[in-house]
N, C-alpha and C. Protein backbone atom coordinates (compact mmCIF):
# COMPACT_ATOMS: atom_id res chain seq x y z
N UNK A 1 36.42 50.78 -15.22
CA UNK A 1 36.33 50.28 -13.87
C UNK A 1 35.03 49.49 -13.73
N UNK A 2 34.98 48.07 -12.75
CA UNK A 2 34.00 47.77 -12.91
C UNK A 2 33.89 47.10 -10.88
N UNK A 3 32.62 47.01 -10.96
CA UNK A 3 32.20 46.04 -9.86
C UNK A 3 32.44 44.80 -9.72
N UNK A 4 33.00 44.26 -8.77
CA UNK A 4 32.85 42.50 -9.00
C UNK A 4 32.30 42.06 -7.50
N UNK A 5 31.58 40.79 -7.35
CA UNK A 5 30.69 40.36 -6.53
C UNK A 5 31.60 40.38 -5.41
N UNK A 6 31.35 40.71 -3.79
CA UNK A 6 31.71 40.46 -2.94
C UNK A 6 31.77 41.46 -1.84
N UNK A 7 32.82 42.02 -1.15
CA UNK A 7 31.93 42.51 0.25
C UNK A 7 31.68 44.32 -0.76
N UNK A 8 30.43 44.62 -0.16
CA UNK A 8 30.03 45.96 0.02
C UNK A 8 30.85 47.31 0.13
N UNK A 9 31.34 46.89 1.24
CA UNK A 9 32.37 47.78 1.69
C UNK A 9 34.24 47.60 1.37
N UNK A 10 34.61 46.12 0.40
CA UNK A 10 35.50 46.24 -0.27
C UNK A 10 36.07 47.52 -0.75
N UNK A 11 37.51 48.15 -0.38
CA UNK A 11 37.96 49.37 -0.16
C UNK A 11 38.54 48.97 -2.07
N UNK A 12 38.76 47.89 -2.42
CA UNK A 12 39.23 47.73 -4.13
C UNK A 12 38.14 47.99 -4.94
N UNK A 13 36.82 48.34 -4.78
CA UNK A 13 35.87 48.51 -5.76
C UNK A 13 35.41 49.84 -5.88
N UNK A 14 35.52 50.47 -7.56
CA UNK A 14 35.46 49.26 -8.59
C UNK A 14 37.51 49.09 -8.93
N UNK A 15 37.18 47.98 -9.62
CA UNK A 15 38.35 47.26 -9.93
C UNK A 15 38.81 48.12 -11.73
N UNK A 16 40.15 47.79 -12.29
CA UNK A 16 40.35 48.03 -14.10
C UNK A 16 39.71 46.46 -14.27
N UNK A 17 39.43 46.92 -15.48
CA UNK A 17 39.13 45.43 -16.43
C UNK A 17 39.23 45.66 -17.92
N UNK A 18 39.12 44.66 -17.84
CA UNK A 18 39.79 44.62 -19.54
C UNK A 18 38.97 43.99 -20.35
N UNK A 19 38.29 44.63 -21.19
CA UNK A 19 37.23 44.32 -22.13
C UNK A 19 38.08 43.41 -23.23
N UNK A 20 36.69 42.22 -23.29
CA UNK A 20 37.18 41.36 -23.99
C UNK A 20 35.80 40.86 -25.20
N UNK A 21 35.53 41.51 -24.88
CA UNK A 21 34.27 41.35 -26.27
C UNK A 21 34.69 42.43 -27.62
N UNK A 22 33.65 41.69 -28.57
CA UNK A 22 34.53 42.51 -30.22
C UNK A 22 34.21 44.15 -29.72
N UNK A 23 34.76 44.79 -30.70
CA UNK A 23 34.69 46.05 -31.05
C UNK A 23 33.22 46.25 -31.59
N UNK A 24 32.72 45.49 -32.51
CA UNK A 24 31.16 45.99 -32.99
C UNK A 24 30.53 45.91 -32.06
N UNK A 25 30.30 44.96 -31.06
CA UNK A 25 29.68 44.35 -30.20
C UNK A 25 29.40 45.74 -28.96
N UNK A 26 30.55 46.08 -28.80
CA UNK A 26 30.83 47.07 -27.81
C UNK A 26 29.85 48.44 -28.18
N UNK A 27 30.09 48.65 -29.49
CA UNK A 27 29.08 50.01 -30.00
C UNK A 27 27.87 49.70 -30.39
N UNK A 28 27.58 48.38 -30.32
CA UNK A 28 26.13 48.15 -30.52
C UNK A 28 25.66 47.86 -29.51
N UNK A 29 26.01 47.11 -28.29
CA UNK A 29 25.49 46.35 -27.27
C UNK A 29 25.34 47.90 -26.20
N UNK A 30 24.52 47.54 -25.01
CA UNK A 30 24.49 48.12 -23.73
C UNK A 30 25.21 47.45 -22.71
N UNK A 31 26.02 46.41 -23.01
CA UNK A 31 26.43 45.11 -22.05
C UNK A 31 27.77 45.27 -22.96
N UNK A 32 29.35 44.98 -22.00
CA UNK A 32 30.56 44.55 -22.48
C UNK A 32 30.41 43.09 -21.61
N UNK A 33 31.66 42.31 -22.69
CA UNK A 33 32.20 41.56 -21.84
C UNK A 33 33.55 41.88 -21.46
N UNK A 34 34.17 41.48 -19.89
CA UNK A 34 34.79 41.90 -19.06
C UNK A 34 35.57 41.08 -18.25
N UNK A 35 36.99 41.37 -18.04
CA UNK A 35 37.59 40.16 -17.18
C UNK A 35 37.90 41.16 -16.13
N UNK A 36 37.78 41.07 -14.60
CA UNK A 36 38.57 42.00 -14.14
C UNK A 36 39.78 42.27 -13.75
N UNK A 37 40.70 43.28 -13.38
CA UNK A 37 42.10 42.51 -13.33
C UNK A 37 42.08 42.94 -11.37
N UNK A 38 43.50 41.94 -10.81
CA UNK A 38 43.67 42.09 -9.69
C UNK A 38 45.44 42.17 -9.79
N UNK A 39 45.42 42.82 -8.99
CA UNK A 39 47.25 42.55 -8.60
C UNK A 39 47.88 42.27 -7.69
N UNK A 40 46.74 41.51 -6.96
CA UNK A 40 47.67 40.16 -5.59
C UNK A 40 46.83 39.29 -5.77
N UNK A 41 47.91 38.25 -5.40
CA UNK A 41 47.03 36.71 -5.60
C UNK A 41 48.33 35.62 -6.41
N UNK A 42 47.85 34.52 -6.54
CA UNK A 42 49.13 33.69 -7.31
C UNK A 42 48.73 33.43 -8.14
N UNK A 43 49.76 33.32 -9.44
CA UNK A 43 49.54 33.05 -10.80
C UNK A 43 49.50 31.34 -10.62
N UNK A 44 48.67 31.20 -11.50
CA UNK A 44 47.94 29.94 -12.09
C UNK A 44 47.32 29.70 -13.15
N UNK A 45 46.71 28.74 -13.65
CA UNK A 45 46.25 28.15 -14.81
C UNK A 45 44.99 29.43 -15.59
N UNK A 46 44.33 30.16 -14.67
CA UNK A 46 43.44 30.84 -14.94
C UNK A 46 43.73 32.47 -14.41
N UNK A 47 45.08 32.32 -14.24
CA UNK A 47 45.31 34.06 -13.79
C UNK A 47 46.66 34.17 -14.74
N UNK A 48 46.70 35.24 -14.95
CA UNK A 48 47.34 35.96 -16.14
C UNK A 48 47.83 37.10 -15.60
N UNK A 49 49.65 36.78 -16.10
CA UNK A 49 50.37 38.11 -15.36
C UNK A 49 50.46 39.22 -16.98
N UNK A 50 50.05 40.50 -15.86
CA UNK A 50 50.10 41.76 -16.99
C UNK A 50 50.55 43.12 -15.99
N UNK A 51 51.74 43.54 -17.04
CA UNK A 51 52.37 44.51 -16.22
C UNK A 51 51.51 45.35 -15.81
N UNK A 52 51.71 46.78 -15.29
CA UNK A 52 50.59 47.66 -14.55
C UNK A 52 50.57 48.70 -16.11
N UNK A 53 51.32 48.84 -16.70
CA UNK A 53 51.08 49.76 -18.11
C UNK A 53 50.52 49.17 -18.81
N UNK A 54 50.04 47.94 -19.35
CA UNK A 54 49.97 47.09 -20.43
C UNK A 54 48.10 47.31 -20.61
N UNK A 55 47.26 47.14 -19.53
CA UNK A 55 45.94 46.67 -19.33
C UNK A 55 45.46 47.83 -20.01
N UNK A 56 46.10 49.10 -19.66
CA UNK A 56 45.69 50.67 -19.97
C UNK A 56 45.56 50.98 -21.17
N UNK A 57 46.38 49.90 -22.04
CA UNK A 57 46.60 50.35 -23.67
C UNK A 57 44.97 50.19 -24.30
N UNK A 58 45.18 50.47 -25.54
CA UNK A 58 43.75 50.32 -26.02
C UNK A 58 43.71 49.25 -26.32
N UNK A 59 44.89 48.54 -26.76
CA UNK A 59 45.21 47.28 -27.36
C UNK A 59 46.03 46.06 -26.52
N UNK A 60 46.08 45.30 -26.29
CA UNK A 60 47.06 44.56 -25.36
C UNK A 60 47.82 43.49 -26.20
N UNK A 61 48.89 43.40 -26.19
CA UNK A 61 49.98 43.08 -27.31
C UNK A 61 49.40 41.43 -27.85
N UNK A 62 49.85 40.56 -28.64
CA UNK A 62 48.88 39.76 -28.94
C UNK A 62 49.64 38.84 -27.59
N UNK A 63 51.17 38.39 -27.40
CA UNK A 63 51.70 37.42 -26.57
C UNK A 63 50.30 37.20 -25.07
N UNK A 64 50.28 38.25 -24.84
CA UNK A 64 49.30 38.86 -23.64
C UNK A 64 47.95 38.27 -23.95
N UNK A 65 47.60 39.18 -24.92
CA UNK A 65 46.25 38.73 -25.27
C UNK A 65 45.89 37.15 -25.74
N UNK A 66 46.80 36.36 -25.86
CA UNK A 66 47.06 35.22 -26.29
C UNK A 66 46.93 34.14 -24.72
N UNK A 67 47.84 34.88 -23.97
CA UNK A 67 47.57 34.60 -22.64
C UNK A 67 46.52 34.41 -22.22
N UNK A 68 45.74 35.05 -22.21
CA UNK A 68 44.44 35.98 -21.67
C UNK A 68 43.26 34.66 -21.74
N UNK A 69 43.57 34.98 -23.24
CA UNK A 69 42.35 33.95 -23.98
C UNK A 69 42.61 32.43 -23.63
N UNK A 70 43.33 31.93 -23.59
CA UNK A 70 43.87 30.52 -22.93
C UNK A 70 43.32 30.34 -21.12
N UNK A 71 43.35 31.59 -20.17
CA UNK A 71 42.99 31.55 -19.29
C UNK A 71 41.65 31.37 -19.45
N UNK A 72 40.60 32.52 -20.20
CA UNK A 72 39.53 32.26 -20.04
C UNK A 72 38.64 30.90 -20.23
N UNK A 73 39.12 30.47 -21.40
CA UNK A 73 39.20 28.79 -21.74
C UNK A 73 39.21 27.62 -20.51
N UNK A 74 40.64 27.92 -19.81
CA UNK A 74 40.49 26.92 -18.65
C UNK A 74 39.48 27.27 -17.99
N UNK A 75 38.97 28.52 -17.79
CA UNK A 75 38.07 29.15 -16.49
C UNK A 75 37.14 28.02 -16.92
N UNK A 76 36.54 28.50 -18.04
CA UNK A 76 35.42 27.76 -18.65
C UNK A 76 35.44 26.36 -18.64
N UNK A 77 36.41 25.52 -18.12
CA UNK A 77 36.26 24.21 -18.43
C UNK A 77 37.23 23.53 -19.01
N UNK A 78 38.07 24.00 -20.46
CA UNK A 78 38.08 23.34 -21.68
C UNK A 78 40.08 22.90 -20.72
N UNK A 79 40.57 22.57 -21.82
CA UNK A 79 42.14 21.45 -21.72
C UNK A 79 42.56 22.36 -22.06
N UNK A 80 43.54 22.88 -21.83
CA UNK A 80 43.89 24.04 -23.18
C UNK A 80 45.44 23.48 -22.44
N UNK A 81 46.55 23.02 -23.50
CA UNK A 81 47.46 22.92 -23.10
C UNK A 81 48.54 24.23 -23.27
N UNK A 82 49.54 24.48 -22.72
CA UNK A 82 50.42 25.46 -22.89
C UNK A 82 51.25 25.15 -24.43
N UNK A 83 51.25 26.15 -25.21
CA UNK A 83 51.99 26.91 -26.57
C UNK A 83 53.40 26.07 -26.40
């Protein structure tokens, strides 16, 4: 569960998220990296549909995770055309 910026008194915080930094990284670092997830809102170029079982796994299937990573890409800027 994590925090994400906005009201104080937001009754959704903290939010699931879904760690997206390596595995070494994670047992060495004090810091993850983190996407958070939401489940209202409209899908778009930078939001990514994931069932409500899927986020929980330890692993998230690659189709998904494939997803995922393409979103973060647009977030960031880059062209990323669709597969």
């Amino acid at each position: 569960m994590v925090y994400t910026p906005g009201p104080p008194d937001d009754p959704h915080q903290p939010r699931p998220a879904l760690v997206v930094s390596e595995e070494v990284r994670n047992r060495l670092r004090d810091d993850l990296v983190v996407i958070p997830l939401f489940s209202l809102g409209r899908f778009g170029p930078t939001r990514v549909y994931a069932p409500a079982r899927d986020p929980f796994r330890p692993r998230l299937a690659r189709p998904a995770l494939d997803a995922v990573l393409r979103a973060v890409r647009r977030a960031l800027g880059e062209v990323v055309p669709e597969p």
